[in-house]
Protein backbone atom coordinates (compact mmCIF):
# COMPACT_ATOMS: atom_id res chain seq x y z
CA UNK A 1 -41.39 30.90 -14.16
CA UNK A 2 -40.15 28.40 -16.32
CA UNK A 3 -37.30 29.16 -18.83
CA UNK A 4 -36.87 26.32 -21.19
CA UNK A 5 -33.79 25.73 -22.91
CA UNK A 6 -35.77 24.27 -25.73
CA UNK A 7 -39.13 24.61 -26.78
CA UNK A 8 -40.77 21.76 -29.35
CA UNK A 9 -44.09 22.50 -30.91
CA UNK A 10 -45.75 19.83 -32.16
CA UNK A 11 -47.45 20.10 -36.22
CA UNK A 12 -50.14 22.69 -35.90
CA UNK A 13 -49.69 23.87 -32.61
CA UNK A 14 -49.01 27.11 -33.43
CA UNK A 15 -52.40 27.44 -34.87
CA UNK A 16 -53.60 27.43 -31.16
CA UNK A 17 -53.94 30.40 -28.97
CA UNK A 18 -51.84 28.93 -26.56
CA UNK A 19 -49.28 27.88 -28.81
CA UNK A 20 -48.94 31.49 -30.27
CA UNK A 21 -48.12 32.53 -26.51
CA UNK A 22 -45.75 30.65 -25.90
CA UNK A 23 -43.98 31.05 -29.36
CA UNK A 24 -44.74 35.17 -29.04
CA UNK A 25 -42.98 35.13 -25.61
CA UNK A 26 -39.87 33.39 -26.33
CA UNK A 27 -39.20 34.54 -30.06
CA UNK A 28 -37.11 37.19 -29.32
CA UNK A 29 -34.61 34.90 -26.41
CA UNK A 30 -31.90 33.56 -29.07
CA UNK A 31 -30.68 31.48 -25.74
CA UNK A 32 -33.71 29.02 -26.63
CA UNK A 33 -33.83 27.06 -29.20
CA UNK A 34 -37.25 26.74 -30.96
CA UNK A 35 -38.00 23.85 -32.51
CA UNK A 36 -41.08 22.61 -34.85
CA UNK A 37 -41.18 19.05 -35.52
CA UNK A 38 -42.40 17.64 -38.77
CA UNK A 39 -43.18 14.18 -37.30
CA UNK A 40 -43.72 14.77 -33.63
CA UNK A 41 -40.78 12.53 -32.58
CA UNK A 42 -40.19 14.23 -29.55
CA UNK A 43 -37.19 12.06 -27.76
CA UNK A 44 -34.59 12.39 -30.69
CA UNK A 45 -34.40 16.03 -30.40
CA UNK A 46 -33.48 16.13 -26.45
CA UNK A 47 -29.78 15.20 -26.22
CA UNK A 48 -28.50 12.60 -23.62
CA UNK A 49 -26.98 9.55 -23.98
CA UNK A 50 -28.42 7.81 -21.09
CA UNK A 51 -31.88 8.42 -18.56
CA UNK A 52 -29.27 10.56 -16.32
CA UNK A 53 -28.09 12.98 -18.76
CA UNK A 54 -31.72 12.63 -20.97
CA UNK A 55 -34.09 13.73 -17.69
CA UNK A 56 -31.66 16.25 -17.17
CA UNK A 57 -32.33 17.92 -20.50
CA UNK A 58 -35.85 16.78 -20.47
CA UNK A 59 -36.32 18.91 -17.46
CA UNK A 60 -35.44 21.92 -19.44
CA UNK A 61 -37.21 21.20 -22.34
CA UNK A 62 -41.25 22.44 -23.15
CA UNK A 63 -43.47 20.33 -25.73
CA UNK A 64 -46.10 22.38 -27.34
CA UNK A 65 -48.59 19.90 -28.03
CA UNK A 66 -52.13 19.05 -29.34
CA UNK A 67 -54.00 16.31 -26.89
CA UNK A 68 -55.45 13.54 -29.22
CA UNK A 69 -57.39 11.55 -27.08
CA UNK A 70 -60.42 12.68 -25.41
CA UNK A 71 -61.13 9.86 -22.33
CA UNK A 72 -60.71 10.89 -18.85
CA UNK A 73 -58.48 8.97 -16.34
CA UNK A 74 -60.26 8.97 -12.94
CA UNK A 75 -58.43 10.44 -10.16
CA UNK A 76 -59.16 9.21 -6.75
CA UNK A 77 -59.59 10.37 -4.29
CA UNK A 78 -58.34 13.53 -5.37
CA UNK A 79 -61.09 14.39 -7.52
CA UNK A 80 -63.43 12.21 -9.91
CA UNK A 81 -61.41 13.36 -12.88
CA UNK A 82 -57.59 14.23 -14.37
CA UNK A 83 -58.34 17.36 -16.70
CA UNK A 84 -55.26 16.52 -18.90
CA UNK A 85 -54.19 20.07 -19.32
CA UNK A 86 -50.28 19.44 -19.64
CA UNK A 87 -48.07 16.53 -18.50
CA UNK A 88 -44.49 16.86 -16.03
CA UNK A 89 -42.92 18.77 -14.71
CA UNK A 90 -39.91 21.15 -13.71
CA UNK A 91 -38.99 19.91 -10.22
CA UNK A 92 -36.29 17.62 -10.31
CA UNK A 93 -38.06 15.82 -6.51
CA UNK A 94 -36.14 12.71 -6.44
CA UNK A 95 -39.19 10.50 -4.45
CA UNK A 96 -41.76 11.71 -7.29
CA UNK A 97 -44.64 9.10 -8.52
CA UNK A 98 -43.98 10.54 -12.01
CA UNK A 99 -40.86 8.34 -12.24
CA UNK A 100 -43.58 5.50 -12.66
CA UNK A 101 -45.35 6.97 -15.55
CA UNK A 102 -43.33 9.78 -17.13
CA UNK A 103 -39.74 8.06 -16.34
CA UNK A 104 -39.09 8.10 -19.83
CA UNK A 105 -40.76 11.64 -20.48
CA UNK A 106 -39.32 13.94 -17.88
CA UNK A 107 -40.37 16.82 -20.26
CA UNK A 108 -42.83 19.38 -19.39
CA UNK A 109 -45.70 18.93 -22.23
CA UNK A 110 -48.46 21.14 -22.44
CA UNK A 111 -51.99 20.89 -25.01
CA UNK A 112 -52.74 24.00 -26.79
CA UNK A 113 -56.73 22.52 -27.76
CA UNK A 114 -57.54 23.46 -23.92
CA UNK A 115 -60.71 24.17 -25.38
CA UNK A 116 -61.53 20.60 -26.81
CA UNK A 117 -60.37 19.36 -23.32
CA UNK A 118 -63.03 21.80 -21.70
CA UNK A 119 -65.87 20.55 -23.90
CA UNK A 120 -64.94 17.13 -23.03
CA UNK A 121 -65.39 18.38 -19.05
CA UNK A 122 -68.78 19.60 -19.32
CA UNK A 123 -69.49 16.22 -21.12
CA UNK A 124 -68.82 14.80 -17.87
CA UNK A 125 -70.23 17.32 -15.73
CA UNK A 126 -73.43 16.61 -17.84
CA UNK A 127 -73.25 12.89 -17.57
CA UNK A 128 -73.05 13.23 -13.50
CA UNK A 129 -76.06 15.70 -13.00
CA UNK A 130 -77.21 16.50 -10.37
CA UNK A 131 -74.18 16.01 -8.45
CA UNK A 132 -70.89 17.77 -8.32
CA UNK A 133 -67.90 17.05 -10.89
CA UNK A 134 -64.49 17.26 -9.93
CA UNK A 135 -61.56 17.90 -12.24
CA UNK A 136 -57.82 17.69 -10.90
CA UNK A 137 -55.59 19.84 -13.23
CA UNK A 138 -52.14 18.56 -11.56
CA UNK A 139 -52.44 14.87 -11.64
CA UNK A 140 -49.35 14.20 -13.63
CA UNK A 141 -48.08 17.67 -13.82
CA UNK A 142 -47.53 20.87 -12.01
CA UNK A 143 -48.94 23.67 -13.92
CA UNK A 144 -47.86 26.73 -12.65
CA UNK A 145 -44.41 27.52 -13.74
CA UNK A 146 -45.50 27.90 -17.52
CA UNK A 147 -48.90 29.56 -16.65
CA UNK A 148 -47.53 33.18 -17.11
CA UNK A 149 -46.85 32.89 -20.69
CA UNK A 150 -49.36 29.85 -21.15
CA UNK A 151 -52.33 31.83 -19.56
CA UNK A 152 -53.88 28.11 -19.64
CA UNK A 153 -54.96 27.80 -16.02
CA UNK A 154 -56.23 30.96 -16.03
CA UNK A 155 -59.04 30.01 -19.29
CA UNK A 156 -59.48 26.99 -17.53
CA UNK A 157 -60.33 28.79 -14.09
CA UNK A 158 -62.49 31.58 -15.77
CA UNK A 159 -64.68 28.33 -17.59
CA UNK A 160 -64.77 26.64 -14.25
CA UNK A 161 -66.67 30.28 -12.84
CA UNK A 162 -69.14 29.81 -15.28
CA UNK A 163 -70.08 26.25 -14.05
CA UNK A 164 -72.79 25.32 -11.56
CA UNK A 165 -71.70 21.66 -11.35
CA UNK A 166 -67.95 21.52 -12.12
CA UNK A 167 -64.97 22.05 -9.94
CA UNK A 168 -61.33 22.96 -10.73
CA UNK A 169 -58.35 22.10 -8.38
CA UNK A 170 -54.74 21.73 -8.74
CA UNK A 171 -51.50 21.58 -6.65
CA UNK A 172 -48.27 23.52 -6.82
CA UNK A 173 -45.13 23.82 -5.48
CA UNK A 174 -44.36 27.09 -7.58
CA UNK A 175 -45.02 30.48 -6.70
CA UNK A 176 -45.94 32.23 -10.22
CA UNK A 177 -49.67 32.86 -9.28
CA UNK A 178 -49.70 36.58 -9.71
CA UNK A 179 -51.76 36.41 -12.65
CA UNK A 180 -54.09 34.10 -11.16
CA UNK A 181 -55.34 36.69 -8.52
CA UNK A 182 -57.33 38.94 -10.24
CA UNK A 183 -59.23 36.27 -12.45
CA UNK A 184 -63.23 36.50 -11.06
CA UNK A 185 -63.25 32.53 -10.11
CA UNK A 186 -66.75 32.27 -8.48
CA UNK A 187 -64.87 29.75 -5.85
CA UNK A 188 -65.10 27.12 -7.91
CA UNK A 189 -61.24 27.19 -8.21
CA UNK A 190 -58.96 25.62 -5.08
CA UNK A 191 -55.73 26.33 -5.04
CA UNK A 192 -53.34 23.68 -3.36
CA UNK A 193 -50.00 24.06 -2.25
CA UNK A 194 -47.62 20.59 -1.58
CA UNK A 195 -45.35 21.38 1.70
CA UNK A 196 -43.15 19.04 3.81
CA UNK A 197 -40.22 19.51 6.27
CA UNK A 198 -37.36 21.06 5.63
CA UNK A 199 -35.45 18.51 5.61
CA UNK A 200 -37.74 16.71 2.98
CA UNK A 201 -37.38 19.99 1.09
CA UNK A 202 -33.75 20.25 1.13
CA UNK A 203 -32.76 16.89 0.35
CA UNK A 204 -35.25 15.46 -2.09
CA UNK A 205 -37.20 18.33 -3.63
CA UNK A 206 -34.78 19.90 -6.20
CA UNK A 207 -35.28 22.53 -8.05
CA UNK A 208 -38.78 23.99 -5.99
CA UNK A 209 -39.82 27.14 -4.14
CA UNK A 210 -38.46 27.46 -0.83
CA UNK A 211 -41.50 26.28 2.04
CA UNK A 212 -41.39 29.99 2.88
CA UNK A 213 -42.07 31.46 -0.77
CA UNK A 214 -44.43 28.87 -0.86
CA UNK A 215 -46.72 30.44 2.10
CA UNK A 216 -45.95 33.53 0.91
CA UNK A 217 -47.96 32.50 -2.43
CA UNK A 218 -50.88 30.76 -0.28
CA UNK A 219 -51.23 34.21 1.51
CA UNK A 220 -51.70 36.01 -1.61
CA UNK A 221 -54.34 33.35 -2.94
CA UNK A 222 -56.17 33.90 0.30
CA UNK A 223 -56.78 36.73 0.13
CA UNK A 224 -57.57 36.50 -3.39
CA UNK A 225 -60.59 35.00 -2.35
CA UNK A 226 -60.02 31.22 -3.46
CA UNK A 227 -60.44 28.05 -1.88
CA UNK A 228 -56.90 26.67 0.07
CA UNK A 229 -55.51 23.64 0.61
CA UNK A 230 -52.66 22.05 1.36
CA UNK A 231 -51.10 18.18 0.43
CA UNK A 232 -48.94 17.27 2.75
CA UNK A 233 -46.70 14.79 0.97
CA UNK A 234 -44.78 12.46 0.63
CA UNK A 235 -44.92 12.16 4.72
CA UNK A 236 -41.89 10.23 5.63
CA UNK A 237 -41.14 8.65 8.87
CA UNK A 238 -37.73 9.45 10.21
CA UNK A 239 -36.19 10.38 13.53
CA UNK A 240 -38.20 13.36 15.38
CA UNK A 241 -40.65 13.64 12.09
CA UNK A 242 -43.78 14.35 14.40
CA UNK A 243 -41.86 17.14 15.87
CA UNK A 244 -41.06 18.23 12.62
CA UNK A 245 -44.41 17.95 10.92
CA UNK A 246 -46.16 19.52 14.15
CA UNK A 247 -43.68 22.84 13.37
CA UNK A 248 -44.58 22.63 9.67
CA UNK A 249 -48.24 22.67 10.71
CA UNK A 250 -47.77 25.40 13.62
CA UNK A 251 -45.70 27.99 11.31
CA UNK A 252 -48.18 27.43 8.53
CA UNK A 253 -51.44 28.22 10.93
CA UNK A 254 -49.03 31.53 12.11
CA UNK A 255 -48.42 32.62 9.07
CA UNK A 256 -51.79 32.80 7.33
CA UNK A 257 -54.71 34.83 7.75
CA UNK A 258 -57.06 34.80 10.11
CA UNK A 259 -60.35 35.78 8.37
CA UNK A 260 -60.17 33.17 5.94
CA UNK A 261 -63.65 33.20 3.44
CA UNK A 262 -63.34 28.69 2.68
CA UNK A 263 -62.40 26.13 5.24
CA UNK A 264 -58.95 24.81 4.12
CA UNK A 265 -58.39 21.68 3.44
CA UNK A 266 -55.89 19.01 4.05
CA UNK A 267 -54.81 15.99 2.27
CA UNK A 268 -52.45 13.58 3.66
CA UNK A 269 -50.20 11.36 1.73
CA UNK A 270 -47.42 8.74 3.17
CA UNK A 271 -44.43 7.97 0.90
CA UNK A 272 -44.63 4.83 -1.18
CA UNK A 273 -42.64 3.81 -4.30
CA UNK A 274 -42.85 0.97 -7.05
CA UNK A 275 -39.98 -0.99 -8.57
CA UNK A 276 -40.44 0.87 -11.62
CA UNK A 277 -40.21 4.72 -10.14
CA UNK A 278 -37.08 2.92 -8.21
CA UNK A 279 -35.19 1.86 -10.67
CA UNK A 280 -35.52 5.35 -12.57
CA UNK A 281 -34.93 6.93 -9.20
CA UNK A 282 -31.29 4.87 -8.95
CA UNK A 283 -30.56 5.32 -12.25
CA UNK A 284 -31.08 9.49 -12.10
CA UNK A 285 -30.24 10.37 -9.06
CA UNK A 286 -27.63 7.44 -8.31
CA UNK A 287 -26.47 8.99 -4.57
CA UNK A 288 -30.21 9.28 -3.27
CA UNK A 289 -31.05 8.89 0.49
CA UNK A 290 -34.63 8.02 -0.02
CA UNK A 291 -35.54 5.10 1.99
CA UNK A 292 -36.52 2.60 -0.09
CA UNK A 293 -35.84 -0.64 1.11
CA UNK A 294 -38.38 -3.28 -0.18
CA UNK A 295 -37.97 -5.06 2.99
CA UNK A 296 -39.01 -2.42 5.19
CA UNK A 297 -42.27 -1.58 3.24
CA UNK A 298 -46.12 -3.75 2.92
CA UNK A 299 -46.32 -4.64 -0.82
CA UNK A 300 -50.12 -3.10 -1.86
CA UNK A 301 -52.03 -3.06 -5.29
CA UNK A 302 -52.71 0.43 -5.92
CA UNK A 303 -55.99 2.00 -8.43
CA UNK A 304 -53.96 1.81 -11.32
CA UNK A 305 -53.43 -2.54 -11.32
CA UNK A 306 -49.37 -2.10 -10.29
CA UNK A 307 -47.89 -2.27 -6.95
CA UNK A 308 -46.68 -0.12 -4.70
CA UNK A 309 -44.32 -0.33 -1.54
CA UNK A 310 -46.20 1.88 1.39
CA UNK A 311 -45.03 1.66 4.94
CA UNK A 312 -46.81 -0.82 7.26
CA UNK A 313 -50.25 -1.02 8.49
CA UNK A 314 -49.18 0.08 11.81
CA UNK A 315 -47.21 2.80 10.42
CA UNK A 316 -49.74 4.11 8.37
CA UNK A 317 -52.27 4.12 11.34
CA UNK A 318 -49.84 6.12 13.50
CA UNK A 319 -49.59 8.80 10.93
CA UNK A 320 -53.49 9.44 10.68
CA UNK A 321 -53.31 9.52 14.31
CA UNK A 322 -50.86 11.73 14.83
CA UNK A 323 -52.41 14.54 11.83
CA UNK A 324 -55.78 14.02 12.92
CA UNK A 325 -55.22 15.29 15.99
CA UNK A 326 -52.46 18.12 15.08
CA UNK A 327 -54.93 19.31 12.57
CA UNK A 328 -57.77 18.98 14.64
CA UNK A 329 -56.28 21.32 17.59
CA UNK A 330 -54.12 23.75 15.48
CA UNK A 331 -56.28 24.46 12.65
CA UNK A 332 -60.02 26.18 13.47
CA UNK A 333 -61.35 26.37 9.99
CA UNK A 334 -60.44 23.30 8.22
CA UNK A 335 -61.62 19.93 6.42
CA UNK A 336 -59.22 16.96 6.31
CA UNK A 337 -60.11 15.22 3.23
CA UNK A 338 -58.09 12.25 3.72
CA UNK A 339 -55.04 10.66 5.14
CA UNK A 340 -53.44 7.89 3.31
């Protein structure tokens, strides 16, 4: 669970359910300072002097906000929507894709009008019929660590039960799901879990659940009757990382169980980078290891109209290879939904 140092609500966010939560939970903990801004100027109440000391703080800090805007960013090929629930995140991972569009907000930023960004789902939802709408609720965020004292995931999973046409998914690396498991969900609700290596996990993902807390959690939402994936990401290709990966994929099959109710699913992602996330990456974390030589990488245009440095075509065709076919022989009960 997340334990801000700071807390900044935003003018009339208080007047929100969700914004009495939070402020109700944390009242009474004079080791947080509370904050409520009279022009929304978030940045000149975190302290730093420069990005390294400022996403430091940032990381610590929760804005209680209202979302303004009511248009959807698409979210291939994830889902066909973001659901713009809240915005960063805790982790301090030092390869993260947030560095492109949240370098300068490493604050965790949540919207108290969940309900106006509901209504604007099943606008969607309506426009698609008859098929199936999907809404990602961890596109730019992970959502988890405030959800025991937010309770938002848990509206926005008992509105997704209600739906015949609109799916909910997010992805964690976080194990506060406790309150999550008794919610009636209808399966319309998958619950993803990010896992790499151990050595990914130990020397780029700071400030996350260990791998094993992190099946632990996936057991309980098993057998709590949701839908399970997993993302498998940022892949990176070092020495022995398909005996690596294979373990990751062997231990995870051994430890969960057997009579599983939805196939799980698996999404593959390779590690790329742009010059942007880079040069926030640098400038954070200064003595990084991530490999990120530009001349090592294929230069590609991503969905979003900026570059991105991915690892060669060859490269990338060994990797589907190779988790194709662990996936396919470890894993009985199982859809890979893609492998980029």
């Amino acid at each position: 669970m997340f334990i801000p140092k700071r807390i900044l609500f935003e003018q009339n966010a208080l007047n929100y359910e969700i914004g009495k939560n939070i402020y109700n939970f944390f009242k009474g903990d004079k080791s947080i300072e509370i904050i409520e801004l009279r022009n929304n100027k978030i940045k000149e109440n975190i302290p730093g002097e420069n990005l390294y000391n400022f996403y430091r703080e940032g990381k610590n800090t929760l804005v209680v906000g209202i979302k303004r805007g009511m248009k959807f960013q698409s979210c291939k090929p994830s889902a066909h929507y973001q659901l713009p629930l809240m915005s960063g995140c805790i982790g301090q991972c030092q390869y993260c894709y947030l560095n492109t569009n949240l370098g300068d907000k490493p604050y965790m930023r949540i919207n108290v009008n969940i309900d106006d960004v509901l209504a604007q789902a099943q606008k969607y939802i309506d426009e698609r019929l008859p098929e199936d709408t999907i809404f990602e609720g961890s596109a730019t965020s992970d959502p988890i660590p405030v959800e025991p004292y937010s309770h938002a995931l848990q509206h926005t999973i008992e509105f997704f039960s209600k739906s015949e046409k609109g799916k909910f998914r997010f992805v964690t690396k976080y194990t506060d799901i406790d309150t999550l498991l008794p919610i009636k969900h209808g399966g319309n609700t998958e619950i993803r879990f990010t896992l790499n290596t151990d050595k990914v996990i130990k020397n780029f993902e700071n400030r996350t659940a260990s791998l094993q807390k992190r099946i632990e959690a996936c057991k309980k939402i098993i057998e709590a009757g949701y839908p399970m994936g997993f993302i498998i990401a940022p892949v990176f290709l070092y020495d022995n990382w398909k005996e690596d990966y294979r373990n990751l994929l062997l231990d995870l099959n051994n430890s969960l169980p057997k009579d599983i109710l939805h196939p799980i699913t698996f999404e593959v992602i390779s590690h790329r980078y742009t010059s942007r996330a880079k040069n926030v990456i640098l400038e954070v974390f200064p003595s990084t290891e991530l490999p990120m030589k530009d001349e090592e990488r294929t230069y590609k245009y991503g969905q979003f109209g900026y570059g991105k440095f991915v690892y060669s075509k060859e490269q990338i065709a060994d990797i589907k290879e190779f988790f194709n076919a662990e996936i396919e022989s470890i894993f009985a009960n199982k859809i890979i939904k893609y492998i980029i």
